[in-house]
Protein backbone atom coordinates (compact mmCIF):
# COMPACT_ATOMS: atom_id res chain seq x y z
CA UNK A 1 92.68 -56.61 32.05
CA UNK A 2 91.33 -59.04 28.93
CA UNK A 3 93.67 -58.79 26.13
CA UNK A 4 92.45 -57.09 23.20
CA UNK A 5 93.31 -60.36 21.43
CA UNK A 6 90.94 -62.71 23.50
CA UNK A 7 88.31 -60.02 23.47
CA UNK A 8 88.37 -60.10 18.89
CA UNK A 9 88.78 -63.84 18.84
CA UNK A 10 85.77 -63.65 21.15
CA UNK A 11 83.43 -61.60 19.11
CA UNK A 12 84.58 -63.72 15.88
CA UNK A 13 83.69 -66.97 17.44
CA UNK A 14 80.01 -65.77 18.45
CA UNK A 15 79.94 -64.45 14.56
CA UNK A 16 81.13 -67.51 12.87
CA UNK A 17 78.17 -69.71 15.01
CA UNK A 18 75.58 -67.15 14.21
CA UNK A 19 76.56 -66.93 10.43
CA UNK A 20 76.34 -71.12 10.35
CA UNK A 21 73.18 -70.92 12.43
CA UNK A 22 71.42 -68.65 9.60
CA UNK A 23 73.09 -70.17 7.03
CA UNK A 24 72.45 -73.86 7.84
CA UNK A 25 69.39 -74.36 10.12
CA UNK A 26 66.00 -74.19 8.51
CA UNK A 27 63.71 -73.44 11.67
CA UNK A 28 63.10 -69.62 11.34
CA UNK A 29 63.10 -68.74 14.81
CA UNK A 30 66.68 -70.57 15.30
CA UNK A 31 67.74 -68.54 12.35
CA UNK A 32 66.70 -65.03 13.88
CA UNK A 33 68.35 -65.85 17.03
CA UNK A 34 71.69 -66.70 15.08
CA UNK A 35 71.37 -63.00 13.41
CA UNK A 36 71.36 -61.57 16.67
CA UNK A 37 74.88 -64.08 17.48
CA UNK A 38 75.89 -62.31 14.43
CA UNK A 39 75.27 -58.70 15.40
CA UNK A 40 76.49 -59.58 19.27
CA UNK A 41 79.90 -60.74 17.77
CA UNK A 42 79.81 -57.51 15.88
CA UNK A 43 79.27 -55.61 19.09
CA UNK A 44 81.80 -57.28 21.02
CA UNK A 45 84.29 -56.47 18.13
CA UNK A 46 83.44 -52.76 18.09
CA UNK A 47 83.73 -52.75 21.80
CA UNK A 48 87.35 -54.63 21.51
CA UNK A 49 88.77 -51.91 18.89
CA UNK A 50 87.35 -49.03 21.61
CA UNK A 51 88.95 -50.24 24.00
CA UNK A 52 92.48 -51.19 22.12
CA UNK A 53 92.10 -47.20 20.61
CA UNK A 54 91.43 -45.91 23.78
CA UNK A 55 88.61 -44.11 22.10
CA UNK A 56 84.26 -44.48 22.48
CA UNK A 57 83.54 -44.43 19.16
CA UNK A 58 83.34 -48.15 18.56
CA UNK A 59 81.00 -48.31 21.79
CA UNK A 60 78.79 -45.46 20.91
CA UNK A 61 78.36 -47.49 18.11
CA UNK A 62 77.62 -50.99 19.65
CA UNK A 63 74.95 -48.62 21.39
CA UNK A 64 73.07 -48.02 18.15
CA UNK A 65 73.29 -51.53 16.58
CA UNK A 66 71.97 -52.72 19.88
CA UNK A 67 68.88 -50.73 19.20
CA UNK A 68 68.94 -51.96 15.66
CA UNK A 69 68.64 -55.62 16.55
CA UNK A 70 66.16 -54.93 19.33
CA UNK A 71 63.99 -53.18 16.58
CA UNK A 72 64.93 -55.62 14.22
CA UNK A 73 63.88 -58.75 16.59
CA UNK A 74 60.79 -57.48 17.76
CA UNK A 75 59.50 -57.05 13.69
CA UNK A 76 60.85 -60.52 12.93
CA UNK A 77 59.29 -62.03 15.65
CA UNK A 78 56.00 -60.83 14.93
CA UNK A 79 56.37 -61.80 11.43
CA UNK A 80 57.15 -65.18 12.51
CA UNK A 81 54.01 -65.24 14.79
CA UNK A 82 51.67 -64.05 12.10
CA UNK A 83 53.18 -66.20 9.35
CA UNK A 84 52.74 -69.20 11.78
CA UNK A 85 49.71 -68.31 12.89
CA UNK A 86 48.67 -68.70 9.05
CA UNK A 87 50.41 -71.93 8.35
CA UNK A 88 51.66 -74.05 11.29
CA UNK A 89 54.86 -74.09 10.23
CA UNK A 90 58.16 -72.99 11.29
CA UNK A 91 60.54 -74.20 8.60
CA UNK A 92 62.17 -71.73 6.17
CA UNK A 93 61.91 -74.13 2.90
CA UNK A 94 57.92 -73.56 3.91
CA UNK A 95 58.49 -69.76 2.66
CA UNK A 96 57.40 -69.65 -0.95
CA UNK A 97 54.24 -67.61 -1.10
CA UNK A 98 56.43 -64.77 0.28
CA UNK A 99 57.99 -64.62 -3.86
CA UNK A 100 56.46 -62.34 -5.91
């Protein structure tokens, strides 16, 4: 059995490169794929906690913010397609006639 301590320093790790990924890289499709690192680390924390409590909760809810980030990538995806579809351009700095 994986310690409970490998299993959270596990789920951190994939947070911390997602949260650098969307915070520091300026290609958009990079920067969706690091904010589903940051909702897997999330998952893999809520499934660590289940399993040190001995309880389902924290799976039942990795469950739903799996479906939240599949929803969630198929939208941003398709916004990225039409946007570059548009303007033939990937990068994020690109994004100003998205202000109001």
């Amino acid at each position: 059995m994986i310690p409970v301590n490998f299993i959270l320093g596990f789920g951190l790790i994939i947070f911390f490169i997602g949260l650098l990924g969307v915070l520091f890289r300026k290609n958009l499709v990079i920067m969706l794929m690091s904010l589903e690192l940051l909702l897997n680390g999330v998952n893999i924390l809520f499934a660590g906690f289940s399993l040190h409590l001995k309880s389902p909760r924290g799976s039942i809810f990795a469950i739903f913010v799996i479906i939240m980030a599949v929803s969630e990538a198929a939208v941003g995806f398709a916004l990225i397609l039409s946007y570059f579809r548009r303007k033939k351009v990937y990068d994020a700095d690109e994004l100003n006639e998205l202000k109001g």
